[in-house]
N, C-alpha and C. Protein backbone atom coordinates (compact mmCIF):
# COMPACT_ATOMS: atom_id res chain seq x y z
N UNK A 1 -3.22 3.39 7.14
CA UNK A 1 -3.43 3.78 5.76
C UNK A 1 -2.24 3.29 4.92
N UNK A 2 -2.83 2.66 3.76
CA UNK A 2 -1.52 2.10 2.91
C UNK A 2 -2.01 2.48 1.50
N UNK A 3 -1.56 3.64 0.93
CA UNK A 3 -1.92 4.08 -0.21
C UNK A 3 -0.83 3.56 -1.12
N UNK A 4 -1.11 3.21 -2.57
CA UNK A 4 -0.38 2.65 -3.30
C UNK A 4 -0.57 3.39 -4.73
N UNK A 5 0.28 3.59 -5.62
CA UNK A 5 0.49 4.57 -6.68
C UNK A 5 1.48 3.59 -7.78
N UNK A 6 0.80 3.40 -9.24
CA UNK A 6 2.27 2.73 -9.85
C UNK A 6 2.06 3.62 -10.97
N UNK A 7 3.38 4.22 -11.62
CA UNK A 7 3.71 4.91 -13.17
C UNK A 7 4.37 4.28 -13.89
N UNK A 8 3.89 3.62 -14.82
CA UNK A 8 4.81 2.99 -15.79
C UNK A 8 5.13 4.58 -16.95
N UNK A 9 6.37 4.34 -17.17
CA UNK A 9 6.74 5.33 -18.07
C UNK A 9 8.05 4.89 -19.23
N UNK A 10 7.84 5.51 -20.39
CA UNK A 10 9.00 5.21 -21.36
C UNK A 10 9.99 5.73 -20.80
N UNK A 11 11.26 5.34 -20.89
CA UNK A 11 12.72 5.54 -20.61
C UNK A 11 13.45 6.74 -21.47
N UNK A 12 12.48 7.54 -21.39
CA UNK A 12 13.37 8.83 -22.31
C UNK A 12 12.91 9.96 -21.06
N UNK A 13 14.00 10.96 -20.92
CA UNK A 13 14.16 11.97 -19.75
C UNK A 13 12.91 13.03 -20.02
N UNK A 14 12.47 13.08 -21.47
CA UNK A 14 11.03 13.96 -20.99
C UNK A 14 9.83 13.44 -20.14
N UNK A 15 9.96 12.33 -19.94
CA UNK A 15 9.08 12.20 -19.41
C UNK A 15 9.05 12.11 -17.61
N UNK A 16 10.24 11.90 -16.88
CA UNK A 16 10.72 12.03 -15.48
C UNK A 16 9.90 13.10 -15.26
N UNK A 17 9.43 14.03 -15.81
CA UNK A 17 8.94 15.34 -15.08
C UNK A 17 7.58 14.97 -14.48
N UNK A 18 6.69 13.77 -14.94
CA UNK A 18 5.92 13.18 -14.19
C UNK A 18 6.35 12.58 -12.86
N UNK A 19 7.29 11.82 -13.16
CA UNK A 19 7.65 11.07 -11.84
C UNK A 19 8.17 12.39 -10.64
N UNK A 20 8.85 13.44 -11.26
CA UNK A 20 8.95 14.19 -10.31
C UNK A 20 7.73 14.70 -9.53
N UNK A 21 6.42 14.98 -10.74
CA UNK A 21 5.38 15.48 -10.36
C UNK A 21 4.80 14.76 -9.19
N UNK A 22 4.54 13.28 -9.37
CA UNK A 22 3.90 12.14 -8.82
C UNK A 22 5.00 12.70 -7.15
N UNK A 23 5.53 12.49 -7.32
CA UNK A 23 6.85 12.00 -5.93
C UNK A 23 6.68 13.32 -5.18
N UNK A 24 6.19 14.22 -5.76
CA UNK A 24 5.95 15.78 -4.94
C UNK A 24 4.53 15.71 -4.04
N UNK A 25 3.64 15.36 -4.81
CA UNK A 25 2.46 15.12 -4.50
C UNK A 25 2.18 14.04 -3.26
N UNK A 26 3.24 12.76 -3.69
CA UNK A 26 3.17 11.50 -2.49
C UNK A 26 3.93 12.47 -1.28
N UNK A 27 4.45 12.95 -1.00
CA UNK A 27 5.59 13.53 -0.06
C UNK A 27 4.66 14.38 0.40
N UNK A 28 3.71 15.23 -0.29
CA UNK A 28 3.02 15.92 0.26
C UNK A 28 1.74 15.40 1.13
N UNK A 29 1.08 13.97 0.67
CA UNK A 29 -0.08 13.11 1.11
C UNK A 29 0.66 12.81 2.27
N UNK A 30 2.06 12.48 2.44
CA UNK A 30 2.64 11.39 3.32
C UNK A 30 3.03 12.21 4.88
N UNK A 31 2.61 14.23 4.49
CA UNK A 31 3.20 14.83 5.32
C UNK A 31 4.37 14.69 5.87
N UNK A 32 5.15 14.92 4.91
CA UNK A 32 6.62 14.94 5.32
C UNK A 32 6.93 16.75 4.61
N UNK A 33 7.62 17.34 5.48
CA UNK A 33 7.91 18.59 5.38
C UNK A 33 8.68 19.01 4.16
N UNK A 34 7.97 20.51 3.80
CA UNK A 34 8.02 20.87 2.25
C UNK A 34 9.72 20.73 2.12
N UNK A 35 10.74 20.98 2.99
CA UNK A 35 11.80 21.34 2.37
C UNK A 35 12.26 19.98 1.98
N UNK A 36 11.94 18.51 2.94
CA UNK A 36 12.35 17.26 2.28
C UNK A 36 11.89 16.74 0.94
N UNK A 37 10.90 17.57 0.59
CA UNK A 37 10.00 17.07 -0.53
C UNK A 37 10.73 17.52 -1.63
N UNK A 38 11.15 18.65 -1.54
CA UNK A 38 12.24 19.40 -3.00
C UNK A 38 13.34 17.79 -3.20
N UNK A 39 14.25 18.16 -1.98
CA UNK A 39 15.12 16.39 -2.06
C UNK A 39 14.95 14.88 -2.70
N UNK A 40 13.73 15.07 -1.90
CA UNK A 40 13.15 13.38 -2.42
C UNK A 40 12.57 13.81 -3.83
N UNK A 41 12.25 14.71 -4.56
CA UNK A 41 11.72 14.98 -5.96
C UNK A 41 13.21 14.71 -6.85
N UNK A 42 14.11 15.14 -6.11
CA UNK A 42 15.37 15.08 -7.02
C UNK A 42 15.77 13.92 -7.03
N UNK A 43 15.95 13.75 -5.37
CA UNK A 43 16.96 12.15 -4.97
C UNK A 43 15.88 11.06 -6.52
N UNK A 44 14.58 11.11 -6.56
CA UNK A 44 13.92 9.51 -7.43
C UNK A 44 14.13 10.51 -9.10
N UNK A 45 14.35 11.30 -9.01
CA UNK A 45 14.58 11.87 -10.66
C UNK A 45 15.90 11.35 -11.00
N UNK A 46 17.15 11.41 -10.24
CA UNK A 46 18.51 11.26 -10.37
C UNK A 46 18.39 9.20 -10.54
N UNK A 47 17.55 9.05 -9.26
CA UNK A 47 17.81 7.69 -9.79
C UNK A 47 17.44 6.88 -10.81
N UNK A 48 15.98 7.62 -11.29
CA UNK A 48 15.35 7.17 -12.52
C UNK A 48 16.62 7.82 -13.79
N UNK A 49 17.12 8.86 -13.37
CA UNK A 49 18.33 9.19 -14.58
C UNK A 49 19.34 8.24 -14.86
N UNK A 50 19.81 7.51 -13.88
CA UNK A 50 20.55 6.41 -13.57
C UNK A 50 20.10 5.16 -14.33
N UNK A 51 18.80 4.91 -14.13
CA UNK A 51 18.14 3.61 -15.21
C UNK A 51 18.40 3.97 -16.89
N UNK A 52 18.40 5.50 -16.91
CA UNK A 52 17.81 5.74 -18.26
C UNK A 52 19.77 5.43 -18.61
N UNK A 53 20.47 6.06 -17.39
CA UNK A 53 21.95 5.96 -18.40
C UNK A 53 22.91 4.82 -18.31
N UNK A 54 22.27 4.50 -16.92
CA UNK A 54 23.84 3.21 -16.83
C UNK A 54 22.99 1.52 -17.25
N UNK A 55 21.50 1.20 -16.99
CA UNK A 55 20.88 0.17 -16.76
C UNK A 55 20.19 0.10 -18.45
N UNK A 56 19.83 1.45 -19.20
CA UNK A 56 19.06 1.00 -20.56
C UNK A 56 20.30 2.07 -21.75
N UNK A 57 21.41 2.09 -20.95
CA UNK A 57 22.30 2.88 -21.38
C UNK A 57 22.01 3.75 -22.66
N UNK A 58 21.10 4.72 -22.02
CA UNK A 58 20.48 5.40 -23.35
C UNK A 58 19.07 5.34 -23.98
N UNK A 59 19.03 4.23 -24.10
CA UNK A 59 17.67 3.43 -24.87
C UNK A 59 16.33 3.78 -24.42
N UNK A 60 15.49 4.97 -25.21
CA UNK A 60 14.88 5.87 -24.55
C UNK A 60 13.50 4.79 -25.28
N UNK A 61 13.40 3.64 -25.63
CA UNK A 61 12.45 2.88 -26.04
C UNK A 61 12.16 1.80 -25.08
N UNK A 62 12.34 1.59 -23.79
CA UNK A 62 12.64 0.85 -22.60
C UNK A 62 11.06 1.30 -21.78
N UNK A 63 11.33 0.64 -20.50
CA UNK A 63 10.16 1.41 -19.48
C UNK A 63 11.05 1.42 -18.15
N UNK A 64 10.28 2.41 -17.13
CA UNK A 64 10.95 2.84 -15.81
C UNK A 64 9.35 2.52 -15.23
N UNK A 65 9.22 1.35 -14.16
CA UNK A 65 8.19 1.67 -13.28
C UNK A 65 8.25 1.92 -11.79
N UNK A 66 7.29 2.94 -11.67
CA UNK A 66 8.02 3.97 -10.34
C UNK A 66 6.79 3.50 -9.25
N UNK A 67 6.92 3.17 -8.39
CA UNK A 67 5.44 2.62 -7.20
C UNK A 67 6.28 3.30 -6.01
N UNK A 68 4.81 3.98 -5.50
CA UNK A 68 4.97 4.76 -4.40
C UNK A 68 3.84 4.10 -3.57
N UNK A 69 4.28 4.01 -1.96
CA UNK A 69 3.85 3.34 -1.29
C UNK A 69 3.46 4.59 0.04
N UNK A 70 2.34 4.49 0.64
CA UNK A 70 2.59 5.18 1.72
C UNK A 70 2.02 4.79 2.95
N UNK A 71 2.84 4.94 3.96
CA UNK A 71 2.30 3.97 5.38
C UNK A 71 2.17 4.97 6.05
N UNK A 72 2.07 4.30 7.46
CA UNK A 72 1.93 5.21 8.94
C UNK A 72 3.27 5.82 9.34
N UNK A 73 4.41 5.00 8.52
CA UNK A 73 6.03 5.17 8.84
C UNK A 73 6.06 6.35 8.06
N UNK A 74 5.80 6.50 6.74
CA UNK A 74 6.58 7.41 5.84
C UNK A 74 6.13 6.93 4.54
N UNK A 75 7.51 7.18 3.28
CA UNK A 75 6.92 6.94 2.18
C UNK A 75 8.20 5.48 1.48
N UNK A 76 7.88 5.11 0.52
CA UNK A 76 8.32 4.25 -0.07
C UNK A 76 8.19 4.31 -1.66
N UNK A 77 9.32 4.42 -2.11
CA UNK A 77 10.04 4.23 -3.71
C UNK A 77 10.48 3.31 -3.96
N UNK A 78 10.10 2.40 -5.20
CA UNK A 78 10.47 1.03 -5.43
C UNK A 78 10.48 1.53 -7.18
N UNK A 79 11.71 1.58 -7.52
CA UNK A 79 12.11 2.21 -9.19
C UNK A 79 12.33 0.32 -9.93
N UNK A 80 11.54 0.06 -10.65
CA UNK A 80 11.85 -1.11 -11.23
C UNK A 80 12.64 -1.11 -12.83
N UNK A 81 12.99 -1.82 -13.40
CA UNK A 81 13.63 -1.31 -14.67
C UNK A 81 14.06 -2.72 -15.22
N UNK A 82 14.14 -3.10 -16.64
CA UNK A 82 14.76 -4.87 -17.23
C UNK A 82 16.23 -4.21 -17.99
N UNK A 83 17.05 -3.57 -17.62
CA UNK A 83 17.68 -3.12 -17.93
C UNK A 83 19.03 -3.88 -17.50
N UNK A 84 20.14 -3.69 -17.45
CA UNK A 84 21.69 -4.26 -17.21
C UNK A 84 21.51 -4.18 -15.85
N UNK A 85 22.30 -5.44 -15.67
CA UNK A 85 21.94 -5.36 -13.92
C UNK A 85 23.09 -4.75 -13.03
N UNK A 86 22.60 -4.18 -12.05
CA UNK A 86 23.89 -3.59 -11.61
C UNK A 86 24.24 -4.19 -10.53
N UNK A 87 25.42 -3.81 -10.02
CA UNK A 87 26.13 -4.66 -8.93
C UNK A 87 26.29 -3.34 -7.42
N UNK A 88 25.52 -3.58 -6.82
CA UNK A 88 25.57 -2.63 -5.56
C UNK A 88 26.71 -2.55 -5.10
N UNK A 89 27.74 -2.91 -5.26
CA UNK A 89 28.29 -3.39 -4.65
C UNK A 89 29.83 -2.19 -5.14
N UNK A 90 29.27 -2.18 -6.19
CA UNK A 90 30.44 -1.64 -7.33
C UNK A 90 30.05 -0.12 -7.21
N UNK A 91 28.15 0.37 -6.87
CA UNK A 91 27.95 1.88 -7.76
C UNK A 91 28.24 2.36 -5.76
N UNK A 92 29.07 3.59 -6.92
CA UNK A 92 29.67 4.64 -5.95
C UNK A 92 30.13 6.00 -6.63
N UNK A 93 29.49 6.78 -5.72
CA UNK A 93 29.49 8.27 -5.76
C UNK A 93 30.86 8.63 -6.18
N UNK A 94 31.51 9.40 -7.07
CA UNK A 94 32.84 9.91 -6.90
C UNK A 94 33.37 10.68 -5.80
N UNK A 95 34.72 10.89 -5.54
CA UNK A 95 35.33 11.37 -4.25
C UNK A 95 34.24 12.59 -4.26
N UNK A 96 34.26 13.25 -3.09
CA UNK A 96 33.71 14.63 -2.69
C UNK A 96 34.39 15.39 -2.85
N UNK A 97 35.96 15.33 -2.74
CA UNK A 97 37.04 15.96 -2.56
C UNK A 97 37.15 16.64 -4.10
N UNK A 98 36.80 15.82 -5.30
CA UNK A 98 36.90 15.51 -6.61
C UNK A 98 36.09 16.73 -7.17
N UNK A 99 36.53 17.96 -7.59
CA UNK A 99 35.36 19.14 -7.59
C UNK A 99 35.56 19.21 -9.19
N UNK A 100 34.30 18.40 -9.58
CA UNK A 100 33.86 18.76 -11.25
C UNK A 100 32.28 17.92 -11.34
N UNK A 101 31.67 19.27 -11.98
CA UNK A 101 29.94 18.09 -12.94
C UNK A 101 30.15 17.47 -12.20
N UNK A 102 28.78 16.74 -11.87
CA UNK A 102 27.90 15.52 -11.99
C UNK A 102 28.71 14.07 -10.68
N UNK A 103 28.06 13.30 -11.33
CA UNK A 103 28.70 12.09 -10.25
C UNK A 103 28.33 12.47 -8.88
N UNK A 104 27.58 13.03 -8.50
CA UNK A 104 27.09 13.20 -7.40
C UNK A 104 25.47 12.36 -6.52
N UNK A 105 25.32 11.77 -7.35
CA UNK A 105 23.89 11.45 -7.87
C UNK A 105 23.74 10.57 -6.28
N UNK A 106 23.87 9.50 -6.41
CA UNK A 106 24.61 8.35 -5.41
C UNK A 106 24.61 8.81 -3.86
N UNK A 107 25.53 9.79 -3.96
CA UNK A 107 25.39 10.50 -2.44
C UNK A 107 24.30 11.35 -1.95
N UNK A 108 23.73 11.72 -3.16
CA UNK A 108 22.37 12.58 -2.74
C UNK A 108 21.32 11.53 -2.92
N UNK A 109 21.33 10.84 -3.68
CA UNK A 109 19.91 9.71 -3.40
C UNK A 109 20.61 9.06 -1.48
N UNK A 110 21.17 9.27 -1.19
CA UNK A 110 21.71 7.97 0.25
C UNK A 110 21.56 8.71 1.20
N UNK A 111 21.72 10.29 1.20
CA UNK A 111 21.68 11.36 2.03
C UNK A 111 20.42 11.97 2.45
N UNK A 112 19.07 11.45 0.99
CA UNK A 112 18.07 11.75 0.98
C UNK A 112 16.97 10.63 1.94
N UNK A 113 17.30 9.79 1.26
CA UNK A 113 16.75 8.54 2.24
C UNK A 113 17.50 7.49 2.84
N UNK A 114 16.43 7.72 3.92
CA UNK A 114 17.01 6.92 5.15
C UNK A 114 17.49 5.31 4.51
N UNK A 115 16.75 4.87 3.69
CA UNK A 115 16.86 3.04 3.13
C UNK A 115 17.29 3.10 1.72
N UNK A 116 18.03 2.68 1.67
CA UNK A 116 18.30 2.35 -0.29
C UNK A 116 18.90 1.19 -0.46
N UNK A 117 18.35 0.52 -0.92
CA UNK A 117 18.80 -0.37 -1.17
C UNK A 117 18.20 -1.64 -2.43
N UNK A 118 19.39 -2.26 -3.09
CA UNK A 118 18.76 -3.20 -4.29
C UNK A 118 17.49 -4.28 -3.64
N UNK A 119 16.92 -4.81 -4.38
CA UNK A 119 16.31 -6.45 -4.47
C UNK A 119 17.04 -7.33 -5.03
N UNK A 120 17.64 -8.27 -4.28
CA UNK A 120 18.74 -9.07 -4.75
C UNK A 120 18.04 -10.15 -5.28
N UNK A 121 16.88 -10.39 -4.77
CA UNK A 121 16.00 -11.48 -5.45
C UNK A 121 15.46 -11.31 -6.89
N UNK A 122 15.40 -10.40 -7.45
CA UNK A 122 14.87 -9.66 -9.04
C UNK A 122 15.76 -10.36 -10.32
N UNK A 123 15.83 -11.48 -10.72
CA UNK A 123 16.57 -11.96 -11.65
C UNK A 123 16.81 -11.35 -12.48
N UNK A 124 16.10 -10.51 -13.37
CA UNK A 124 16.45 -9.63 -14.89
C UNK A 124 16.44 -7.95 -13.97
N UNK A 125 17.10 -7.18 -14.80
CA UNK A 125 16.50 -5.90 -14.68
C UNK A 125 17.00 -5.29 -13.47
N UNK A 126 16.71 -4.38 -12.65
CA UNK A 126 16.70 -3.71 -11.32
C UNK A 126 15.71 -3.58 -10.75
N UNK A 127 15.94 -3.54 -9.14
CA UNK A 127 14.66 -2.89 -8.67
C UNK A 127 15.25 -2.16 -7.24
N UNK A 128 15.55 -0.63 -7.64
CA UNK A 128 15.79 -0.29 -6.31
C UNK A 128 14.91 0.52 -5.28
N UNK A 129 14.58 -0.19 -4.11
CA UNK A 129 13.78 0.75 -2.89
C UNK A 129 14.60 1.48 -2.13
N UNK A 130 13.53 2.88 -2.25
CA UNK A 130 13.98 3.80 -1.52
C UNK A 130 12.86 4.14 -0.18
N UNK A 131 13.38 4.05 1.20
CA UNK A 131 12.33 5.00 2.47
C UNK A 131 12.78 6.10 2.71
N UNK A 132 11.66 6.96 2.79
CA UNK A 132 11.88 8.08 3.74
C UNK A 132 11.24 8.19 4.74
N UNK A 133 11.75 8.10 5.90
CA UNK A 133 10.66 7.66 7.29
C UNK A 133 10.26 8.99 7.78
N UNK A 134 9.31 9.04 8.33
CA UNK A 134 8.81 10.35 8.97
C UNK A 134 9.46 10.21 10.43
N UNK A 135 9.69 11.83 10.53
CA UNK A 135 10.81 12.18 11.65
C UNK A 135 10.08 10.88 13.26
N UNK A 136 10.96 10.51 13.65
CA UNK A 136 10.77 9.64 15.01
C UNK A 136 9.95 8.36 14.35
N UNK A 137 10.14 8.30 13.18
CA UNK A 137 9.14 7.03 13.05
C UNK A 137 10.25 5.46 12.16
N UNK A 138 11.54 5.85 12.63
CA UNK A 138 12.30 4.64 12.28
C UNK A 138 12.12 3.41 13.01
């Protein structure tokens, strides 16, 4: 079974509450257990927050498209965006040690899923995939 799901959505934060909606629902089709599903609802909200602040820095007149994929493995998040391109290389979580707000984002999207990682092939814009594999199915 390879079910496929795409949301195009404007780049302003009222509207993530779909994508959270959508990403609850796939997690739930994909049978992956309720308590990972709270996680993975946050881990693709934080990262779609990430497009809206560091990639369209603000610019709530933009689009975020969110495609959810689901296999025999698990599930799959592919966040696309034409926004500033970022450099993987550079985004990093602040210390842990570092106790204030926010900046946490990074370590909980990486902690949440097993795969994260850019498309280095995507000339304009971003496109980052996220897996969450179902338990024994890496």
């Amino acid at each position: 079974m390879k079910d496929r799901v795409r949301l195009a959505i404007p780049s302003h934060p009222r509207y993530l509450c779909m994508v959270r909606d959508l990403t609850v629902r796939m997690g739930k089709m994909t049978n992956i257990r309720e308590e990972e599903i709270e996680d993975l609802k946050l881990a693709v909200d934080e990262a779609c927050s990430n497009v809206i602040r560091h990639a369209y820095k603000g610019d709530t007149t933009k689009r975020i498209v969110v495609q959810f994929r689901i296999s025999p493995r698990g599930l799959e998040v592919v966040i696309d965006d034409n926004g500033l391109k970022a450099n993987p290389e550079l985004i990093r979580g602040r210390d842990l040690d570092d106790l204030k707000p926010g900046g946490l984002g990074v370590h909980f999207i990486k902690r949440t899923f097993d795969c994260v990682e850019f498309d280095p092939k995507k000339r304009s814009g971003n496109r980052l995939k996220l897996i969450k594999y179902l338990t024994g199915q890496l």
